[in-house]
PDB file of N, CA and C in Angstrom:
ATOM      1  N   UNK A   1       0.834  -1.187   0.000  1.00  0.00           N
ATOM      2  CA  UNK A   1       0.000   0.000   0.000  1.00  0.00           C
ATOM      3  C   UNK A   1       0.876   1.247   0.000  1.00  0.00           C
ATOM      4  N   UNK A   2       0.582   2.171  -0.760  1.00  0.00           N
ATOM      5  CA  UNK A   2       0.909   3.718  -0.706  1.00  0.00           C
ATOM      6  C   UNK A   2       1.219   4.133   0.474  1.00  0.00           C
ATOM      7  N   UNK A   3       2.483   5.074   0.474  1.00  0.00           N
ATOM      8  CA  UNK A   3       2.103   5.962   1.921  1.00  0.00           C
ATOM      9  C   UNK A   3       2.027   7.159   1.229  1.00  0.00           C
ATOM     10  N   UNK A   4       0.554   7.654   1.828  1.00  0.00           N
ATOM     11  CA  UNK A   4       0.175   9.423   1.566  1.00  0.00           C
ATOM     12  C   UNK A   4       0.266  10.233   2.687  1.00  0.00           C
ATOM     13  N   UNK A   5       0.923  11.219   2.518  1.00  0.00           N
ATOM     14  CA  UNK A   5       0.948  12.397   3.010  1.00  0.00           C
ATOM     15  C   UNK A   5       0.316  13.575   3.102  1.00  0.00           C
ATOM     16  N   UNK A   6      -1.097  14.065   3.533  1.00  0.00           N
ATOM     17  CA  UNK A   6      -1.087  15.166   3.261  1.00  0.00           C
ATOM     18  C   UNK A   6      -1.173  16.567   4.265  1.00  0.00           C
ATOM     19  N   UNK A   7      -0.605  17.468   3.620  1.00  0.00           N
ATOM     20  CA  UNK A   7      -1.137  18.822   4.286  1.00  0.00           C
ATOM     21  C   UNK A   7      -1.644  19.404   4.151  1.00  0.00           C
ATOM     22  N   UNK A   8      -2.374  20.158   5.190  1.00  0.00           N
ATOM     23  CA  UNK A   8      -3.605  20.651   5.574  1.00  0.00           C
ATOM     24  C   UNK A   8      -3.583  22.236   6.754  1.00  0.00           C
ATOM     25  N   UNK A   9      -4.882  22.528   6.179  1.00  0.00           N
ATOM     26  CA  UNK A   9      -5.211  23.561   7.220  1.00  0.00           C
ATOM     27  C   UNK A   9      -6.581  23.482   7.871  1.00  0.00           C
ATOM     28  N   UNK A  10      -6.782  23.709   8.808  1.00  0.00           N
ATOM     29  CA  UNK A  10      -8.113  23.641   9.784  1.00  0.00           C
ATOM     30  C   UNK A  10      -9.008  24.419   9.138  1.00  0.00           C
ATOM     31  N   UNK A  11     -10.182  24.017   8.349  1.00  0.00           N
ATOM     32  CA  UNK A  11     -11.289  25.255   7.300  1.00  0.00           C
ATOM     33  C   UNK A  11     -11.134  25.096   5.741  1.00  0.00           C
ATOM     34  N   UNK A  12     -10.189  24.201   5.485  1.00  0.00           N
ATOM     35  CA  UNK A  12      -9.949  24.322   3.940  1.00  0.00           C
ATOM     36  C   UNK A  12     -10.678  23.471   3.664  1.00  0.00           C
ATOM     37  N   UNK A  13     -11.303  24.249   2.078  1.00  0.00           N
ATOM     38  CA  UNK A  13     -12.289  23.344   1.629  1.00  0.00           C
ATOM     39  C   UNK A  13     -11.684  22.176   0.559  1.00  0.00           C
ATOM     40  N   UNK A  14     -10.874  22.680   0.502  1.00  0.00           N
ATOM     41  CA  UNK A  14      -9.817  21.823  -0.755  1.00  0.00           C
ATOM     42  C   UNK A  14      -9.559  20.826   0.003  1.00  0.00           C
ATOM     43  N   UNK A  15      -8.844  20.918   1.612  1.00  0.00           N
ATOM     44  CA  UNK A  15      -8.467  19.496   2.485  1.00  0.00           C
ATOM     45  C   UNK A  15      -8.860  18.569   2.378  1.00  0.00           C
ATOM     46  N   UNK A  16     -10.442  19.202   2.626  1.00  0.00           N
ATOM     47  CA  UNK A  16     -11.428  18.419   2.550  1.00  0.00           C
ATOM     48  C   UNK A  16     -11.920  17.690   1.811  1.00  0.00           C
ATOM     49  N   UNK A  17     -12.012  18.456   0.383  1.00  0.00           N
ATOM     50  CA  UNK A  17     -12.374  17.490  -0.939  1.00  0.00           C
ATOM     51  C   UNK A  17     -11.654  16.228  -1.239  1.00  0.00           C
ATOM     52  N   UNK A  18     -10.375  16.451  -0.571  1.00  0.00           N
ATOM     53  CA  UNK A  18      -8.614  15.448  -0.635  1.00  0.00           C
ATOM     54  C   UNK A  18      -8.812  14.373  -0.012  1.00  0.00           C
ATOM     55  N   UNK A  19      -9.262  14.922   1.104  1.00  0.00           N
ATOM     56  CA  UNK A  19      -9.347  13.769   2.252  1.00  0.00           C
ATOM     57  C   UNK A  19     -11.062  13.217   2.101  1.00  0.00           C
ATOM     58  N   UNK A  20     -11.471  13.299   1.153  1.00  0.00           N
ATOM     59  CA  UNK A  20     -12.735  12.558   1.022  1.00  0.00           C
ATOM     60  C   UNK A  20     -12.503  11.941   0.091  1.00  0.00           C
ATOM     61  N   UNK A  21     -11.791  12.337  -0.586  1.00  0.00           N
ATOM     62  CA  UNK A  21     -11.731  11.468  -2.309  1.00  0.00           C
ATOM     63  C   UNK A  21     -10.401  10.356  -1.357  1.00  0.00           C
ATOM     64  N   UNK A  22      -9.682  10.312  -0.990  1.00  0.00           N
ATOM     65  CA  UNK A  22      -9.121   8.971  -0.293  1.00  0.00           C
ATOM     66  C   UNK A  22      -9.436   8.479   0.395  1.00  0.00           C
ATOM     67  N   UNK A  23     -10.367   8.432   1.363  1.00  0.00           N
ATOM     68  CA  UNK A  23     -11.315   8.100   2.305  1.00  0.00           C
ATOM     69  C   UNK A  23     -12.409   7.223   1.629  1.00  0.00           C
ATOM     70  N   UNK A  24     -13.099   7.906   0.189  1.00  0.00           N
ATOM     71  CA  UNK A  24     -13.715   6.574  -0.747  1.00  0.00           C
ATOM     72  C   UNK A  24     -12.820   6.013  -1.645  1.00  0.00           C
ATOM     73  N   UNK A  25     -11.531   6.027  -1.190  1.00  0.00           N
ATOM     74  CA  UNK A  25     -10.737   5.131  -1.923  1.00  0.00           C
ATOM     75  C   UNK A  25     -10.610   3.852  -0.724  1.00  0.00           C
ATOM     76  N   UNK A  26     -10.544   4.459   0.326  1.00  0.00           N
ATOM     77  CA  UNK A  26     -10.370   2.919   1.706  1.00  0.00           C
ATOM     78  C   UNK A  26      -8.975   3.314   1.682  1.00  0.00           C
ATOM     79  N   UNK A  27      -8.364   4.023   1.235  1.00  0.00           N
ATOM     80  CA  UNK A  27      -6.641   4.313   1.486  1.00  0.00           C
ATOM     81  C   UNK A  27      -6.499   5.180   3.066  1.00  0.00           C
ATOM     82  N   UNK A  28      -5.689   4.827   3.608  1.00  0.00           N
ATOM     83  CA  UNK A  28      -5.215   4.989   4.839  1.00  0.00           C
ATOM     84  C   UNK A  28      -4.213   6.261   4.395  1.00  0.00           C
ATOM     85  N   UNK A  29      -3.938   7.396   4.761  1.00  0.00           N
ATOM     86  CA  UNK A  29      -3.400   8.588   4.931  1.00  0.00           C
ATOM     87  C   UNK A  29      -2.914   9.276   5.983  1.00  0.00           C
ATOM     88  N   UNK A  30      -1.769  10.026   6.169  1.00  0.00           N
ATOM     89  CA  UNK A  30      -1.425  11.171   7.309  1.00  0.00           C
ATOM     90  C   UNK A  30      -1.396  12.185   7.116  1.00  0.00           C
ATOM     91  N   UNK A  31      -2.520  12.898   7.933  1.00  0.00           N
ATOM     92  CA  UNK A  31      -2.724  14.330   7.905  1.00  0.00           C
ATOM     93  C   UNK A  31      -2.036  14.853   8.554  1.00  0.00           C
ATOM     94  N   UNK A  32      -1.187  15.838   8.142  1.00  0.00           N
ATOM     95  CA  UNK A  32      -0.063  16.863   8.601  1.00  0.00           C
ATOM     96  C   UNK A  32      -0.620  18.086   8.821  1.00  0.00           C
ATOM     97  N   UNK A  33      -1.304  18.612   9.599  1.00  0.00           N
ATOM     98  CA  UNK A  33      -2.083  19.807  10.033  1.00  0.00           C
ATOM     99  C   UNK A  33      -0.966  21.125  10.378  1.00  0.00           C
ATOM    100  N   UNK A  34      -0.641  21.534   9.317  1.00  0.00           N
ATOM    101  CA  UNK A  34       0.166  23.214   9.227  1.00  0.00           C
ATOM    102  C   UNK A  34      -0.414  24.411   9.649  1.00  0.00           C
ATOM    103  N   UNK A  35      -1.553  24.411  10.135  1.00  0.00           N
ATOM    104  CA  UNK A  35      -2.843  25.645  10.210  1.00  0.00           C
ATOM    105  C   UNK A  35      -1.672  26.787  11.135  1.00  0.00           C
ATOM    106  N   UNK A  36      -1.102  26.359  12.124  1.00  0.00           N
ATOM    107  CA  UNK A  36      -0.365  26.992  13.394  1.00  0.00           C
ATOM    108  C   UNK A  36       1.245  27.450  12.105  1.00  0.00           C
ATOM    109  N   UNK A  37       1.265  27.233  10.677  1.00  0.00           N
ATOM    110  CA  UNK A  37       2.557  27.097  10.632  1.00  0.00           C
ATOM    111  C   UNK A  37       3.480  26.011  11.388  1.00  0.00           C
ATOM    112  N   UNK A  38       5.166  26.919  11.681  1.00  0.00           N
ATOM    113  CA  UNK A  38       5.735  25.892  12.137  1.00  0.00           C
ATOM    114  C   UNK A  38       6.894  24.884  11.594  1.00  0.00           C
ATOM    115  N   UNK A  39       7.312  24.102  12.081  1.00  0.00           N
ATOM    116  CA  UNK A  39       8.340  23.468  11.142  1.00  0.00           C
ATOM    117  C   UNK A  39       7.405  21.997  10.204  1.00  0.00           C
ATOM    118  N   UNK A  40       6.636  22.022  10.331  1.00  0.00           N
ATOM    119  CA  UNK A  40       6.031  21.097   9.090  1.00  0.00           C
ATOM    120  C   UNK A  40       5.614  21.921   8.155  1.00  0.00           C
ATOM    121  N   UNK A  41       5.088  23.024   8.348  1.00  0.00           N
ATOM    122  CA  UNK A  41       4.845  23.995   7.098  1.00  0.00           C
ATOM    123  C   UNK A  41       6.567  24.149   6.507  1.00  0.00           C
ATOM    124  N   UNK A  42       7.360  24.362   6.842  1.00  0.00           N
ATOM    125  CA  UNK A  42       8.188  24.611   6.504  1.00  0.00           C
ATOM    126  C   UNK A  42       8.992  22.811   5.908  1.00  0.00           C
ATOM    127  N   UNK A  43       8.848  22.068   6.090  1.00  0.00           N
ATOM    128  CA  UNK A  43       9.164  21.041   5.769  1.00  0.00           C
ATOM    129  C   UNK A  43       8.184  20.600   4.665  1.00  0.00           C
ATOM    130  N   UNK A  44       6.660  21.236   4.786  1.00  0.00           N
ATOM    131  CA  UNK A  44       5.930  21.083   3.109  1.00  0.00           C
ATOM    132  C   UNK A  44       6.534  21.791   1.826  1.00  0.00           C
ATOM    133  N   UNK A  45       6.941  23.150   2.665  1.00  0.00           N
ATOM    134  CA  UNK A  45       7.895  23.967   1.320  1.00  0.00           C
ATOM    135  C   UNK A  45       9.708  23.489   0.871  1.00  0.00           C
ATOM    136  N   UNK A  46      10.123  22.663   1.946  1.00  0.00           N
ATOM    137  CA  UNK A  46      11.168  22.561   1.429  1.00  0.00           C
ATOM    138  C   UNK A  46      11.110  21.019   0.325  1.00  0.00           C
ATOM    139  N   UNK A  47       9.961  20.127   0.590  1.00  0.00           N
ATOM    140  CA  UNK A  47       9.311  19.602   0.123  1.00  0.00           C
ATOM    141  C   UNK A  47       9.047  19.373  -1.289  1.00  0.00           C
ATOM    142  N   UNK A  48       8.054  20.900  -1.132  1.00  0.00           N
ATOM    143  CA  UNK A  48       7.363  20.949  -2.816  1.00  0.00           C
ATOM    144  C   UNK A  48       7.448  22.777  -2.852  1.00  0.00           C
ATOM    145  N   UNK A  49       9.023  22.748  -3.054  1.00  0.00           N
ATOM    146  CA  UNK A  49       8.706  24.734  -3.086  1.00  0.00           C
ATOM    147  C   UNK A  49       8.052  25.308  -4.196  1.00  0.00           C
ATOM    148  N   UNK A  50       7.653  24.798  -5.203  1.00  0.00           N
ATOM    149  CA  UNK A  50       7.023  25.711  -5.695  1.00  0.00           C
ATOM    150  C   UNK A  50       5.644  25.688  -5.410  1.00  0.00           C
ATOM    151  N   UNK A  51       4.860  24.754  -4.243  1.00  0.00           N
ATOM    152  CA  UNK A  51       3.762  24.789  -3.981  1.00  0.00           C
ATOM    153  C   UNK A  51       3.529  24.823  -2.549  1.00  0.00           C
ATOM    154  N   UNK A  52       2.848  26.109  -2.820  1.00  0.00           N
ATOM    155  CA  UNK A  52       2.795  26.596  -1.355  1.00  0.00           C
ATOM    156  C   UNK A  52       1.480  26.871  -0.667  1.00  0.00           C
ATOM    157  N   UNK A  53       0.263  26.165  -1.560  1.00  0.00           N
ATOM    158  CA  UNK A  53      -0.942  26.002  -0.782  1.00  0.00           C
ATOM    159  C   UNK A  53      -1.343  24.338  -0.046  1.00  0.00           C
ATOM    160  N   UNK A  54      -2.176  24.820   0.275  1.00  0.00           N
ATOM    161  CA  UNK A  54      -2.828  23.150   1.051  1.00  0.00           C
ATOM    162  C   UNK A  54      -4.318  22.867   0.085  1.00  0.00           C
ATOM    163  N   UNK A  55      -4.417  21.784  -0.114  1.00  0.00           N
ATOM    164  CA  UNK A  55      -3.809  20.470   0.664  1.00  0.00           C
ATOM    165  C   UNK A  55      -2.331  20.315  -0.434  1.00  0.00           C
ATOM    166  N   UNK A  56      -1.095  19.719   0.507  1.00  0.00           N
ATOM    167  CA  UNK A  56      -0.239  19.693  -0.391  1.00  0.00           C
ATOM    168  C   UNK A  56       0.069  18.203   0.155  1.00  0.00           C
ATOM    169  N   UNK A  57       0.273  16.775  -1.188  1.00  0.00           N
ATOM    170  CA  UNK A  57      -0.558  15.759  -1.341  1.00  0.00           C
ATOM    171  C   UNK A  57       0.746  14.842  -1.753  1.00  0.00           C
ATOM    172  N   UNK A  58       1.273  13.696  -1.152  1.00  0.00           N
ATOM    173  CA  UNK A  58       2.332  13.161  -1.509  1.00  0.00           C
ATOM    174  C   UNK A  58       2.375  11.880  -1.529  1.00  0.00           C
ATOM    175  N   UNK A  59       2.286  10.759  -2.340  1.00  0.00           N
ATOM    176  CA  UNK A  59       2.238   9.770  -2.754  1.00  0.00           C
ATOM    177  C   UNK A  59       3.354   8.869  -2.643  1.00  0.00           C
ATOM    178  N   UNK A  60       3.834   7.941  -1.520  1.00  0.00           N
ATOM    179  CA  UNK A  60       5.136   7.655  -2.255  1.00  0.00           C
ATOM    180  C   UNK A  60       6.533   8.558  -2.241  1.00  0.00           C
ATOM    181  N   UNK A  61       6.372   9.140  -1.489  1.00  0.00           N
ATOM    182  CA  UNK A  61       7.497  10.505  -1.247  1.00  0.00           C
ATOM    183  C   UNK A  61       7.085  11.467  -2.393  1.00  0.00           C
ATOM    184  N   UNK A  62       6.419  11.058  -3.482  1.00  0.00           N
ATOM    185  CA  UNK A  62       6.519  11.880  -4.746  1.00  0.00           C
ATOM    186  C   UNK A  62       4.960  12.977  -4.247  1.00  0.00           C
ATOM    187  N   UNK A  63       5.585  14.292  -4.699  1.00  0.00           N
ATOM    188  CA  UNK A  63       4.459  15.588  -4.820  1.00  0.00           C
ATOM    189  C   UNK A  63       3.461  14.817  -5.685  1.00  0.00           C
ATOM    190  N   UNK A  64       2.932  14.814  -5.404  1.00  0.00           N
ATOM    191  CA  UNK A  64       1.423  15.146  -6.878  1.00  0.00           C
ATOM    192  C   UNK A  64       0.469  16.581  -6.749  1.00  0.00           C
ATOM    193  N   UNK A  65       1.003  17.495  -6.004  1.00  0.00           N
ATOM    194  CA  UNK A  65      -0.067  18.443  -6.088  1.00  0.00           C
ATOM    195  C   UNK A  65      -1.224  18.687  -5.180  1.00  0.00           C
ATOM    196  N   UNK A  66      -2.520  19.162  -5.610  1.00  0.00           N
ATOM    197  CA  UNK A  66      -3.170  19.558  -4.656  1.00  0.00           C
ATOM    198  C   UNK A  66      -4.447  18.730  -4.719  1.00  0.00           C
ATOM    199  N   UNK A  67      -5.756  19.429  -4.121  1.00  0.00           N
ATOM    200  CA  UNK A  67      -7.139  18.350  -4.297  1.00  0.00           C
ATOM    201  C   UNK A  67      -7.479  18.199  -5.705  1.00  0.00           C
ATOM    202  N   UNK A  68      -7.322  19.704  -6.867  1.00  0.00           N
ATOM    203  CA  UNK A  68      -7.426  19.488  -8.264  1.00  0.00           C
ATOM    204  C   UNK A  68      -6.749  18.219  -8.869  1.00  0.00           C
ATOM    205  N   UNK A  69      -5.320  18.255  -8.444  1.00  0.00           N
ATOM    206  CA  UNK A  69      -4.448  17.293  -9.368  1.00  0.00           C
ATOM    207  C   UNK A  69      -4.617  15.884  -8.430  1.00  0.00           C
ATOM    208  N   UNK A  70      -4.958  16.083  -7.378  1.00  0.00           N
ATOM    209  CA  UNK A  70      -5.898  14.080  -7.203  1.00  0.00           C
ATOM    210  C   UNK A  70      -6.838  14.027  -7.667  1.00  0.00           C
ATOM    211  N   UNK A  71      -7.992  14.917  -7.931  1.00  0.00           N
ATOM    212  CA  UNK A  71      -9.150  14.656  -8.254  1.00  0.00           C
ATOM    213  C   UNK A  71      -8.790  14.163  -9.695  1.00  0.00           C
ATOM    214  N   UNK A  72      -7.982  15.074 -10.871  1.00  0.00           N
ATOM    215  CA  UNK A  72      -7.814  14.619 -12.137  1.00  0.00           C
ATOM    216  C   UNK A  72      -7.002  13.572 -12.202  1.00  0.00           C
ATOM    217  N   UNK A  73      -6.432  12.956 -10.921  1.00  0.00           N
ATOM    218  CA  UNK A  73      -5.873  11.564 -11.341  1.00  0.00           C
ATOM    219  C   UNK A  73      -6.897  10.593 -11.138  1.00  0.00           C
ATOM    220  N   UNK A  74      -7.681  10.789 -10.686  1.00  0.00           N
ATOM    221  CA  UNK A  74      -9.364  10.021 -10.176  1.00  0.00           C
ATOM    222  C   UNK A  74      -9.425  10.102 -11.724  1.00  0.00           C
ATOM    223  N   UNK A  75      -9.947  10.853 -12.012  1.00  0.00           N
ATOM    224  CA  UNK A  75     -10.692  11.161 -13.726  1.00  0.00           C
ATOM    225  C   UNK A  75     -10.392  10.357 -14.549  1.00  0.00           C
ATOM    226  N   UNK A  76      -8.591  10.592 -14.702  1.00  0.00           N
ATOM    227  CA  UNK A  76      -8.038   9.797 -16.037  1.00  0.00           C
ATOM    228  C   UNK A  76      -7.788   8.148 -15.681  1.00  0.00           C
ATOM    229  N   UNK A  77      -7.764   7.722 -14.335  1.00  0.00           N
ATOM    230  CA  UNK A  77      -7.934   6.500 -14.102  1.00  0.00           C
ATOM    231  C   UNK A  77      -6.372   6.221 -13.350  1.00  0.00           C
ATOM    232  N   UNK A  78      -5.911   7.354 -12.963  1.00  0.00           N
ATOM    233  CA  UNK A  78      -4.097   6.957 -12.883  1.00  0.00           C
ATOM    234  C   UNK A  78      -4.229   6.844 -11.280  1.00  0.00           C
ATOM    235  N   UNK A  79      -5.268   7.420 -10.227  1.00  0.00           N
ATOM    236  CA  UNK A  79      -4.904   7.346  -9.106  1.00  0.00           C
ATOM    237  C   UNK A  79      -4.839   5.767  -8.514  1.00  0.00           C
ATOM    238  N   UNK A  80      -5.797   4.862  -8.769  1.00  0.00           N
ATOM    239  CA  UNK A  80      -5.885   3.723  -8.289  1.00  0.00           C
ATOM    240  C   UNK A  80      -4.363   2.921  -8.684  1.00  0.00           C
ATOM    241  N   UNK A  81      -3.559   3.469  -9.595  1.00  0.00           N
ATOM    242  CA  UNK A  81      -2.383   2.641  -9.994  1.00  0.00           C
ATOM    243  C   UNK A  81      -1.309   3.124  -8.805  1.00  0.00           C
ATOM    244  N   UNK A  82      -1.221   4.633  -8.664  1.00  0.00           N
ATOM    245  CA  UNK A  82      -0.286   5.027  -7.670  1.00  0.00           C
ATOM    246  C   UNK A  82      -0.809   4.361  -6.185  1.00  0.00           C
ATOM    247  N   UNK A  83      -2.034   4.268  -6.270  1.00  0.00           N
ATOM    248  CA  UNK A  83      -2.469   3.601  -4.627  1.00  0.00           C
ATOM    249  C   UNK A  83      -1.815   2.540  -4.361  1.00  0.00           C
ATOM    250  N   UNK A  84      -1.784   1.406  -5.504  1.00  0.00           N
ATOM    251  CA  UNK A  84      -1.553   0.514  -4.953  1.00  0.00           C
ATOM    252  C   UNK A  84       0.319   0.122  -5.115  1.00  0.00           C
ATOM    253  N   UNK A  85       1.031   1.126  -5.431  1.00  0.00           N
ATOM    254  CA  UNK A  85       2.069   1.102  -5.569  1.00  0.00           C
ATOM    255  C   UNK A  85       2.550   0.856  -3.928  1.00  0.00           C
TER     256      UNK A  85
END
């Protein structure tokens, strides 16, 4: 099974969309809650610096982006392949 990573802020609606679309996947995830900042915010940017909003979404050590770019891996059929990596 995958290990996912994601980060988050307390109110985001994007988190949310993230962590629901893996949640009806049955995939198991860690939410990294940055809301306070801090050194995990700072460990998401050294991370994925050119992305500096939440949810910021990691597959496998690898970035994939935010709730848009999981949702369009839902779409084209590619997320269920990285899951089960």
């Amino acid at each position: 099974m995958a290990k996912i990573e994601v980060y988050t802020k307390m109110g985001c609606p994007y988190c949310t969309r993230a962590r629901r679309l893996l949640e009806a996947k049955g995939v198991a995830y860690e939410d990294i809650d940055i809301t306070m900042g801090g050194p995990k915010r700072k460990e998401m940017l050294e991370r994925a610096p050119h992305h500096t909003t939440v949810p910021s979404i990691f597959i496998n050590g690898r970035h994939i982006g935010g709730s848009d770019d999981l949702a369009a891996l839902e779409a084209r059929g590619a997320l269920d392949e990285l899951l089960a990596a």
